[in-house]
PDB file of N, CA and C in Angstrom:
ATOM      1  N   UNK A   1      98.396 107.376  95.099  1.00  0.00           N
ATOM      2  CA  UNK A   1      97.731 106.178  95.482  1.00  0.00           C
ATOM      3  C   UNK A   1      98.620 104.951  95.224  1.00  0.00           C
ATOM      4  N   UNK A   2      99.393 104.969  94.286  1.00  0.00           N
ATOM      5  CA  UNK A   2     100.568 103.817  93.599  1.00  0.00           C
ATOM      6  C   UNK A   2     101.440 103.616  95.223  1.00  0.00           C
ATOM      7  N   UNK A   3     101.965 104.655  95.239  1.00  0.00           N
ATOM      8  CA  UNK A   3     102.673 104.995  96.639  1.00  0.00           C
ATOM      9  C   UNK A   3     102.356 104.056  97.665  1.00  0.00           C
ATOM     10  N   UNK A   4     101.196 104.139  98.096  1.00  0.00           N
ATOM     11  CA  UNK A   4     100.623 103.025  99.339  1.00  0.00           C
ATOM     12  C   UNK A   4     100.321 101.834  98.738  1.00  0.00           C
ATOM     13  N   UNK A   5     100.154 101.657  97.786  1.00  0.00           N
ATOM     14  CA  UNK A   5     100.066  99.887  97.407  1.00  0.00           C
ATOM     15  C   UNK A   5     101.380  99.517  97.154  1.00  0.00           C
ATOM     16  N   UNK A   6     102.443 100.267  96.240  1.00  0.00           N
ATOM     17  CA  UNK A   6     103.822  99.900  96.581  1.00  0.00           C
ATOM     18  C   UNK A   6     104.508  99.502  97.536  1.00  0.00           C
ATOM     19  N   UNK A   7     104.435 100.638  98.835  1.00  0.00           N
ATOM     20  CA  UNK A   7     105.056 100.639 100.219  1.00  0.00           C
ATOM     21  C   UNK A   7     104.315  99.697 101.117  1.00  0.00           C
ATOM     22  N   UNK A   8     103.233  99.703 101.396  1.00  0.00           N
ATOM     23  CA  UNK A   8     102.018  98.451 102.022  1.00  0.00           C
ATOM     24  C   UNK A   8     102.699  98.614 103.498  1.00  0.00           C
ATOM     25  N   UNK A   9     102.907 100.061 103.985  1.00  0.00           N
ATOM     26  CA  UNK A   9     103.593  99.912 105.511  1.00  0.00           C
ATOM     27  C   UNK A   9     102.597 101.174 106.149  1.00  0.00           C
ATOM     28  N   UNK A  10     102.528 100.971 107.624  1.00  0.00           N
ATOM     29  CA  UNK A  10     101.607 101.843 108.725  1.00  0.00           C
ATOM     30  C   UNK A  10     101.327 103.389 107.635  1.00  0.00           C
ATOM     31  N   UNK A  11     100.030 103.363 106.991  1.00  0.00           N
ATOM     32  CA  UNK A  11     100.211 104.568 106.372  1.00  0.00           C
ATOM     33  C   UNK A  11      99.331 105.695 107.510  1.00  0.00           C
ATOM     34  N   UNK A  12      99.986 106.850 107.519  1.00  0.00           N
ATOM     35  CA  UNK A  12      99.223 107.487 108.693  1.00  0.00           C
ATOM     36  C   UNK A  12      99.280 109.239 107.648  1.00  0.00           C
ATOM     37  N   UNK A  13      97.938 109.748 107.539  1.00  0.00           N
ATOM     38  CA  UNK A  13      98.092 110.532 107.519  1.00  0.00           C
ATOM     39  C   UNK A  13      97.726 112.360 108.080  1.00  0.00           C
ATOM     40  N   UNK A  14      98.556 113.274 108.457  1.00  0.00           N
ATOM     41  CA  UNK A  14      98.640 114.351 109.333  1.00  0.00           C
ATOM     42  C   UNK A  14      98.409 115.603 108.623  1.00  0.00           C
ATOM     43  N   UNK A  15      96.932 115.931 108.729  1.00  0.00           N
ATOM     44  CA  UNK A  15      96.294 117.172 108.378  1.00  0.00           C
ATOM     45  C   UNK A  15      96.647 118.273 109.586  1.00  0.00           C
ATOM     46  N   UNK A  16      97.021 119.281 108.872  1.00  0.00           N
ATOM     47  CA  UNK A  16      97.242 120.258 109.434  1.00  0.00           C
ATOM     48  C   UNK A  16      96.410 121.551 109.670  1.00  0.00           C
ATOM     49  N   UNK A  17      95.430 121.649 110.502  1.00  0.00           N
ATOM     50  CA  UNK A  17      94.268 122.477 110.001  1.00  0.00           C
ATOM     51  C   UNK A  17      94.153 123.666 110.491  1.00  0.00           C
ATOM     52  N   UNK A  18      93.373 124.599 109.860  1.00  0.00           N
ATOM     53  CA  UNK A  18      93.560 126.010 110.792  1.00  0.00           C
ATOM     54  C   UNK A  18      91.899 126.470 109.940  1.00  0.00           C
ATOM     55  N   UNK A  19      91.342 127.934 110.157  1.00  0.00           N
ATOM     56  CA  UNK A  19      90.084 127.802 109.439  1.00  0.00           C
ATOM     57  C   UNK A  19      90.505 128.216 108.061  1.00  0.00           C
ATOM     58  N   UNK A  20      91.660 128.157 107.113  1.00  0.00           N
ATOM     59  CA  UNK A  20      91.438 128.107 105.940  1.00  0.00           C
ATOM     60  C   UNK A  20      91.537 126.763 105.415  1.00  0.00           C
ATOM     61  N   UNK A  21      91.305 125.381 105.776  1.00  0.00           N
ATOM     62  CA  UNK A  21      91.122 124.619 105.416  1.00  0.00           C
ATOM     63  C   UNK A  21      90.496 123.626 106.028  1.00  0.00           C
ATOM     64  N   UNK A  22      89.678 124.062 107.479  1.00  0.00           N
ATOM     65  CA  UNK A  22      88.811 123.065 108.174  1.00  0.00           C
ATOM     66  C   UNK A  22      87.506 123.098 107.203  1.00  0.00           C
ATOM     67  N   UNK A  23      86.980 123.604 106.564  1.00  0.00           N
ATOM     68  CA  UNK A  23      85.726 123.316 105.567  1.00  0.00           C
ATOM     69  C   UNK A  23      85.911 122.652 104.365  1.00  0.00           C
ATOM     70  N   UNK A  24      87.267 121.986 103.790  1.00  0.00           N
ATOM     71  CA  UNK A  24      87.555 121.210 102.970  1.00  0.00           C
ATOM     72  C   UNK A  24      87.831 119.762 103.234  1.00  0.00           C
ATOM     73  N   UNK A  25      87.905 119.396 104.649  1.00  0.00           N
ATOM     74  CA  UNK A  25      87.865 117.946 105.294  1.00  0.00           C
ATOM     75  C   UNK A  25      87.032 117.677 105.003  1.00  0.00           C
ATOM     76  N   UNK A  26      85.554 117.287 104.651  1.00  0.00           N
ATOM     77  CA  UNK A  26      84.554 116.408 104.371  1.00  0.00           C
ATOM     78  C   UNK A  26      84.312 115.848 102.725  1.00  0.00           C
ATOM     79  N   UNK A  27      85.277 116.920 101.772  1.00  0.00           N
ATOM     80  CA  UNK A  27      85.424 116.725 101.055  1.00  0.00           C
ATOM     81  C   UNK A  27      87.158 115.622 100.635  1.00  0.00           C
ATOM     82  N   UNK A  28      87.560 116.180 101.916  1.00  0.00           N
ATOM     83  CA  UNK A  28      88.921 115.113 101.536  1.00  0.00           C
ATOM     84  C   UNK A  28      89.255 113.800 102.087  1.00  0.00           C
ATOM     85  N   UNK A  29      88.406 113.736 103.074  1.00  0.00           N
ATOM     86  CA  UNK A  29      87.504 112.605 103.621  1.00  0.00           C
ATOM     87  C   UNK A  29      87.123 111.764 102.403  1.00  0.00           C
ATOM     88  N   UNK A  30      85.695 112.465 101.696  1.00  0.00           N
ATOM     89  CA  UNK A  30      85.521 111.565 100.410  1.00  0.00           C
ATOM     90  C   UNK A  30      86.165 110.840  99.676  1.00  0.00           C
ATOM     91  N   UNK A  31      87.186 112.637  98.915  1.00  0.00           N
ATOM     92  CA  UNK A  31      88.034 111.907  98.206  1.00  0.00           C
ATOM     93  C   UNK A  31      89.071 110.841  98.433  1.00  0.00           C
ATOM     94  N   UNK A  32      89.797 110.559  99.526  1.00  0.00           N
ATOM     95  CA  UNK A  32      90.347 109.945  99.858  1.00  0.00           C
ATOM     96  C   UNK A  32      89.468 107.878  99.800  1.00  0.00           C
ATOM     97  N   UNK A  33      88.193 108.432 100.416  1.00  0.00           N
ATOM     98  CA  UNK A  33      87.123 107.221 100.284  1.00  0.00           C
ATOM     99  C   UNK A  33      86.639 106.738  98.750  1.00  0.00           C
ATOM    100  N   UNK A  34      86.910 107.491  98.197  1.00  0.00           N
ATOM    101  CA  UNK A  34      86.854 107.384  96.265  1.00  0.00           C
ATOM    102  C   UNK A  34      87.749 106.713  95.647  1.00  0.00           C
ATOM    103  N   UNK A  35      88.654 107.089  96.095  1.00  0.00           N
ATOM    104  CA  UNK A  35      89.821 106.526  95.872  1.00  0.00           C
ATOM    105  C   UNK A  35      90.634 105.095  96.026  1.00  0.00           C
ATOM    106  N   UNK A  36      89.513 104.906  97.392  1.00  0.00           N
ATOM    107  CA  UNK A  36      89.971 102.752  97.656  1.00  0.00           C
ATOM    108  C   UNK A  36      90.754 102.990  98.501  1.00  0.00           C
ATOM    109  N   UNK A  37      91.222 104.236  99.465  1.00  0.00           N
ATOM    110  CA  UNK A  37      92.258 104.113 100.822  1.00  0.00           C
ATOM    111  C   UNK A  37      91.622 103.900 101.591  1.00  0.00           C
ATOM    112  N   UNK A  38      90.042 103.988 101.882  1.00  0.00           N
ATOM    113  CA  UNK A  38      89.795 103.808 103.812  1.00  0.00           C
ATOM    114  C   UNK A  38      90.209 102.362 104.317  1.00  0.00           C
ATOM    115  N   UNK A  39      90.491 101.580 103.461  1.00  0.00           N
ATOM    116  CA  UNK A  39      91.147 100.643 104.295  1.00  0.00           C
ATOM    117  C   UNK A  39      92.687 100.553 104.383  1.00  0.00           C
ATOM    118  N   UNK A  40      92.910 101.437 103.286  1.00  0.00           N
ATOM    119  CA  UNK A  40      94.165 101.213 103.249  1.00  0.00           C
ATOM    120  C   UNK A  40      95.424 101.873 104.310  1.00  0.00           C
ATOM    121  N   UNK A  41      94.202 103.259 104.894  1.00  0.00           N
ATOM    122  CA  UNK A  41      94.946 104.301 105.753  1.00  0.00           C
ATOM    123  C   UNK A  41      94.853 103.691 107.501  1.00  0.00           C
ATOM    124  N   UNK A  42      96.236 103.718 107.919  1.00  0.00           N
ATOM    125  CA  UNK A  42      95.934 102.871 109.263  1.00  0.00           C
ATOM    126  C   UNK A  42      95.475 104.373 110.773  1.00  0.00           C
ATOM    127  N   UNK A  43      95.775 105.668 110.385  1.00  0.00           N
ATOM    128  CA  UNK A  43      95.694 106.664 110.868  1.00  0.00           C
ATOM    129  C   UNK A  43      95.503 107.820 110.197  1.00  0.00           C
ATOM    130  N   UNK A  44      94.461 109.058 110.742  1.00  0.00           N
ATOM    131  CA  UNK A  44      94.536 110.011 110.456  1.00  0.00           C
ATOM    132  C   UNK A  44      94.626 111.177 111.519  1.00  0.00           C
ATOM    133  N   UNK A  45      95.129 111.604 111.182  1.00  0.00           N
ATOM    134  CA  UNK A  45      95.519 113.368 112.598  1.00  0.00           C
ATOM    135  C   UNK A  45      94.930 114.420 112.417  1.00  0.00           C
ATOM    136  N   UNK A  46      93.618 114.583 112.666  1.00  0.00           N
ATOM    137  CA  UNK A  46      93.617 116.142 112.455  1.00  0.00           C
ATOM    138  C   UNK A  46      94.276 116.878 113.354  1.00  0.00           C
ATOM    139  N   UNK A  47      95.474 118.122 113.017  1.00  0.00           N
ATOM    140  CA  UNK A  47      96.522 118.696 114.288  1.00  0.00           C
ATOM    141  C   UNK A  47      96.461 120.054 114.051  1.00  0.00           C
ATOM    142  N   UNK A  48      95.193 121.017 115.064  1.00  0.00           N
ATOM    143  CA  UNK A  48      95.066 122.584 115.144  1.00  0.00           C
ATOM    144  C   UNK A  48      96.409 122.820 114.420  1.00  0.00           C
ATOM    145  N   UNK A  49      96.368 123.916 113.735  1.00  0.00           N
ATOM    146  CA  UNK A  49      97.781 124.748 113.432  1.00  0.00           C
ATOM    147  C   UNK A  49      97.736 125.851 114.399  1.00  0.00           C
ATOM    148  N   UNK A  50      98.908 125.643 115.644  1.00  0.00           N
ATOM    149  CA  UNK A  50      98.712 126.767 116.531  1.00  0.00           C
ATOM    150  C   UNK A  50      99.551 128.345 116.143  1.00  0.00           C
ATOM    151  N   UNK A  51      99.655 129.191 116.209  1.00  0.00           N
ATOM    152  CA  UNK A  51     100.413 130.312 115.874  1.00  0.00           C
ATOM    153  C   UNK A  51     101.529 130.381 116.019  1.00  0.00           C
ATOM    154  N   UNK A  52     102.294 130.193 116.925  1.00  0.00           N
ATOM    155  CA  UNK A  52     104.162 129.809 116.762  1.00  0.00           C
ATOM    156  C   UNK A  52     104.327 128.612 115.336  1.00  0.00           C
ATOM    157  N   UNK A  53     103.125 127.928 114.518  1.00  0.00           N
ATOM    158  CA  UNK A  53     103.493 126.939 113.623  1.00  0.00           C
ATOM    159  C   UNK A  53     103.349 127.430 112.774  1.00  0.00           C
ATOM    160  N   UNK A  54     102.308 128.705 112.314  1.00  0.00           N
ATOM    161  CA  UNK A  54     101.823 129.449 111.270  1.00  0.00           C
ATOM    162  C   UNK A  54     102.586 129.868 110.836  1.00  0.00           C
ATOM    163  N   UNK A  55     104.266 130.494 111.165  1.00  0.00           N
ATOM    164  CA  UNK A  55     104.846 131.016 109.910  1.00  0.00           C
ATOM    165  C   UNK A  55     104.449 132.295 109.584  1.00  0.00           C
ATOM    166  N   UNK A  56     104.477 132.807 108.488  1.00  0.00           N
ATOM    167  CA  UNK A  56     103.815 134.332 107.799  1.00  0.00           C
ATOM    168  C   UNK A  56     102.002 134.332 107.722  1.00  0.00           C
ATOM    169  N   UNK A  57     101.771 132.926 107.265  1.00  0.00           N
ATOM    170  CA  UNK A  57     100.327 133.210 106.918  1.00  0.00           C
ATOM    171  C   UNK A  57      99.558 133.664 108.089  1.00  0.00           C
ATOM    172  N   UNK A  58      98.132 134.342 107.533  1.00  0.00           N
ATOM    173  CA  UNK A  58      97.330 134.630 108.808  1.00  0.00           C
ATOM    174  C   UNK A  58      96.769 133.544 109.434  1.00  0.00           C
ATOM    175  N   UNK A  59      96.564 132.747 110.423  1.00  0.00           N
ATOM    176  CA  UNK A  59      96.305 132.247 111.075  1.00  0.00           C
ATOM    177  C   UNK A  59      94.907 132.336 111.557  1.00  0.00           C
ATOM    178  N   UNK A  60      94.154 133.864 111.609  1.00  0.00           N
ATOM    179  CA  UNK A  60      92.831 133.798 112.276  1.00  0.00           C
ATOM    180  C   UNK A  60      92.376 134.593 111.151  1.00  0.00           C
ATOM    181  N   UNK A  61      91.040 134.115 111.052  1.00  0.00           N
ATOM    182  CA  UNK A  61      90.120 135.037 110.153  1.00  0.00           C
ATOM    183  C   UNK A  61      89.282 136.243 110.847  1.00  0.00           C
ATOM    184  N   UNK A  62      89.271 137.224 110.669  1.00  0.00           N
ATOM    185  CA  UNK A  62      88.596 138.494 111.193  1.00  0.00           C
ATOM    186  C   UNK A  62      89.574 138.469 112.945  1.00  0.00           C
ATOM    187  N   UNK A  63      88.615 139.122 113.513  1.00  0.00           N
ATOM    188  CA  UNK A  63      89.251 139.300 114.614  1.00  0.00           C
ATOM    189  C   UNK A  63      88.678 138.376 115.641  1.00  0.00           C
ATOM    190  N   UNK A  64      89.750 137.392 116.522  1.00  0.00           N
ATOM    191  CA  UNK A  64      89.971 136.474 117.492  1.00  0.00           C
ATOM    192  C   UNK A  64      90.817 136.628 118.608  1.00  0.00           C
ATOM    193  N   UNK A  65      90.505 136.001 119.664  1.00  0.00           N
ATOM    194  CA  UNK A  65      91.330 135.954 120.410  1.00  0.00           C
ATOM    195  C   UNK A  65      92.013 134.459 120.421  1.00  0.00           C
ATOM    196  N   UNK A  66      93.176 134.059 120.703  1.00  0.00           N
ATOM    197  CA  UNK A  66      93.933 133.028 120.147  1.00  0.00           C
ATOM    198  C   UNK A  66      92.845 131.502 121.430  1.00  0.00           C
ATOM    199  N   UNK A  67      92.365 131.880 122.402  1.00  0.00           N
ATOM    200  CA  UNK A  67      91.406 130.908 122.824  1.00  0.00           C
ATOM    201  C   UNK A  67      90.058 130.778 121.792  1.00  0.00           C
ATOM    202  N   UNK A  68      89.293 132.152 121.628  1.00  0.00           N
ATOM    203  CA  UNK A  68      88.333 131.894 120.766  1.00  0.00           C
ATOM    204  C   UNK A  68      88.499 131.255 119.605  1.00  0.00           C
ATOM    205  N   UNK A  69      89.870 131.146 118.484  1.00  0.00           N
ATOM    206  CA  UNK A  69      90.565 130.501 117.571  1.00  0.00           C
ATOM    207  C   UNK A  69      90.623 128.947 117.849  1.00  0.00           C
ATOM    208  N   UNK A  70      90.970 128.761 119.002  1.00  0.00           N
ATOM    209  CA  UNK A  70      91.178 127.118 119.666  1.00  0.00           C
ATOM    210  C   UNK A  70      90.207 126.627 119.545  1.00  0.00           C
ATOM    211  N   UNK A  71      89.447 127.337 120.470  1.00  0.00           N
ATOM    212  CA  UNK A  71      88.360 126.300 121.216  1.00  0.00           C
ATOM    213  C   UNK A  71      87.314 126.404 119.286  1.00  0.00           C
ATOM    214  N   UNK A  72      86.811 127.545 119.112  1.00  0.00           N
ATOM    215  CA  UNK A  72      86.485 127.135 117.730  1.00  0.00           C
ATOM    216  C   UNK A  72      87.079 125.598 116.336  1.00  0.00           C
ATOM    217  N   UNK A  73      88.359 126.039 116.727  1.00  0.00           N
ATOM    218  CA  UNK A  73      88.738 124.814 115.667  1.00  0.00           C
ATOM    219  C   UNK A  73      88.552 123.759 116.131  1.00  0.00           C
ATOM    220  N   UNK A  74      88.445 123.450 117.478  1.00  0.00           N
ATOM    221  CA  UNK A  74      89.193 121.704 117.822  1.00  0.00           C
ATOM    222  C   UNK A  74      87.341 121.640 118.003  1.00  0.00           C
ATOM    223  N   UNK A  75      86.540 122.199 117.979  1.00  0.00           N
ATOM    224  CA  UNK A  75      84.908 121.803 118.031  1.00  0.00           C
ATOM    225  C   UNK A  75      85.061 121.705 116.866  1.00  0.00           C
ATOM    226  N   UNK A  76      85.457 122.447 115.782  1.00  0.00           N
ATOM    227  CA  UNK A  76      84.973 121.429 114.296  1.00  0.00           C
ATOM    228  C   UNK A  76      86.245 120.329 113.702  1.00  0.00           C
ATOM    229  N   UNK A  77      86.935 119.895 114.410  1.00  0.00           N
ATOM    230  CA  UNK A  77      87.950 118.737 113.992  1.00  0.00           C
ATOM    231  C   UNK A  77      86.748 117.910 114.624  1.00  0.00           C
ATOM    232  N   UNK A  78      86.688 118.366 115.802  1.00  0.00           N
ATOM    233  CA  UNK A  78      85.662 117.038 116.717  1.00  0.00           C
ATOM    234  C   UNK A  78      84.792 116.525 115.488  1.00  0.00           C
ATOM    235  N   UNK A  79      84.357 117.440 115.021  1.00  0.00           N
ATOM    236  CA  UNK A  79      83.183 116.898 114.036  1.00  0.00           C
ATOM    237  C   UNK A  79      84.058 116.219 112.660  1.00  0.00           C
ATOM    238  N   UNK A  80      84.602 116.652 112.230  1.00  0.00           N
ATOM    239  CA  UNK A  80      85.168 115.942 111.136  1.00  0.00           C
ATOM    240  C   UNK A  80      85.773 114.654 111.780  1.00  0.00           C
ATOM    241  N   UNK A  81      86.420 114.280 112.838  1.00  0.00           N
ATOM    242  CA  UNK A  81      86.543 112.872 113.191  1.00  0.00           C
ATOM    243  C   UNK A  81      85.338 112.406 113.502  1.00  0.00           C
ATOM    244  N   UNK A  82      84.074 112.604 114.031  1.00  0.00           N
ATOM    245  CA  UNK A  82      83.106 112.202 113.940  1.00  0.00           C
ATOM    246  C   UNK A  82      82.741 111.465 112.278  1.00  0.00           C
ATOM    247  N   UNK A  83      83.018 112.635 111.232  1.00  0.00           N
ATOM    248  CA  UNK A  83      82.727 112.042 109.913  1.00  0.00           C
ATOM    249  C   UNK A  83      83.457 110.981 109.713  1.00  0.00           C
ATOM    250  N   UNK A  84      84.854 111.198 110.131  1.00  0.00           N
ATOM    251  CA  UNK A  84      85.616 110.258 109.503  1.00  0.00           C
ATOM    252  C   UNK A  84      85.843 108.746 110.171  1.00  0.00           C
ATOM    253  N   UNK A  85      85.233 108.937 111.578  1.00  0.00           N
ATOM    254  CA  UNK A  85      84.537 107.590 112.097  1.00  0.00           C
ATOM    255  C   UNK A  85      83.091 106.393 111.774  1.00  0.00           C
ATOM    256  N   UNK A  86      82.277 107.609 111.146  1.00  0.00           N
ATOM    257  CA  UNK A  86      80.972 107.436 110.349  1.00  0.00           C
ATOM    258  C   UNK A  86      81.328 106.669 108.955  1.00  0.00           C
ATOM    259  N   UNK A  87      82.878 107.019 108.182  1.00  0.00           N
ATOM    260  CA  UNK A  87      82.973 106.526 107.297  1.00  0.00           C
ATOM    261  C   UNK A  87      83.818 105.288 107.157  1.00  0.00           C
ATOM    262  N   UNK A  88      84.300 105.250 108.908  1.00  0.00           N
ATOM    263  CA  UNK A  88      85.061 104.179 108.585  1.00  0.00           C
ATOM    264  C   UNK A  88      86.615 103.979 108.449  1.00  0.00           C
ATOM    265  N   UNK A  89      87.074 104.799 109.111  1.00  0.00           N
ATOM    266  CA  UNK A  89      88.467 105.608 108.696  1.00  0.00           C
ATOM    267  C   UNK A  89      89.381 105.568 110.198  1.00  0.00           C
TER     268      UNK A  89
END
């Protein structure tokens, strides 16, 4: 948090989401709002993690097809920018 009151320049920040961490945005949403940044943050990204970005980790939980994976995630980013418009962000 020192960081952005030090620097005081375009702070933008780029979540990288996939479903092991789309159910922890409403909580990092908060925290971030706890903290005294929603004004301070000039952008936020929620950005699918598509499978050529994944690396080793698994990428889909149970069995998917890489559309059913998509279209699932970017309907619940929709909603978490919904929250994070609700809060002001």
């Amino acid at each position: 948090m020192q960081f952005i009151d030090k620097y005081n320049k375009w702070n933008v920040i780029r979540v990288n989401v996939d479903e092991h961490n789309v159910d922890m945005l409403v909580e990092f949403m908060d925290l971030l709002d706890e903290h005294g940044l929603r004004n301070k943050i000039d952008s936020i990204d929620f950005s699918p993690v598509i499978p050529g970005q994944a690396g080793k980790c698994k990428l889909f939980k149970g069995k998917k097809t890489y559309a059913q994976y998509y279209t699932d995630i970017l309907h619940r980013i929709a909603k978490i920018i919904e929250y994070a418009s609700s809060k002001r962000f």
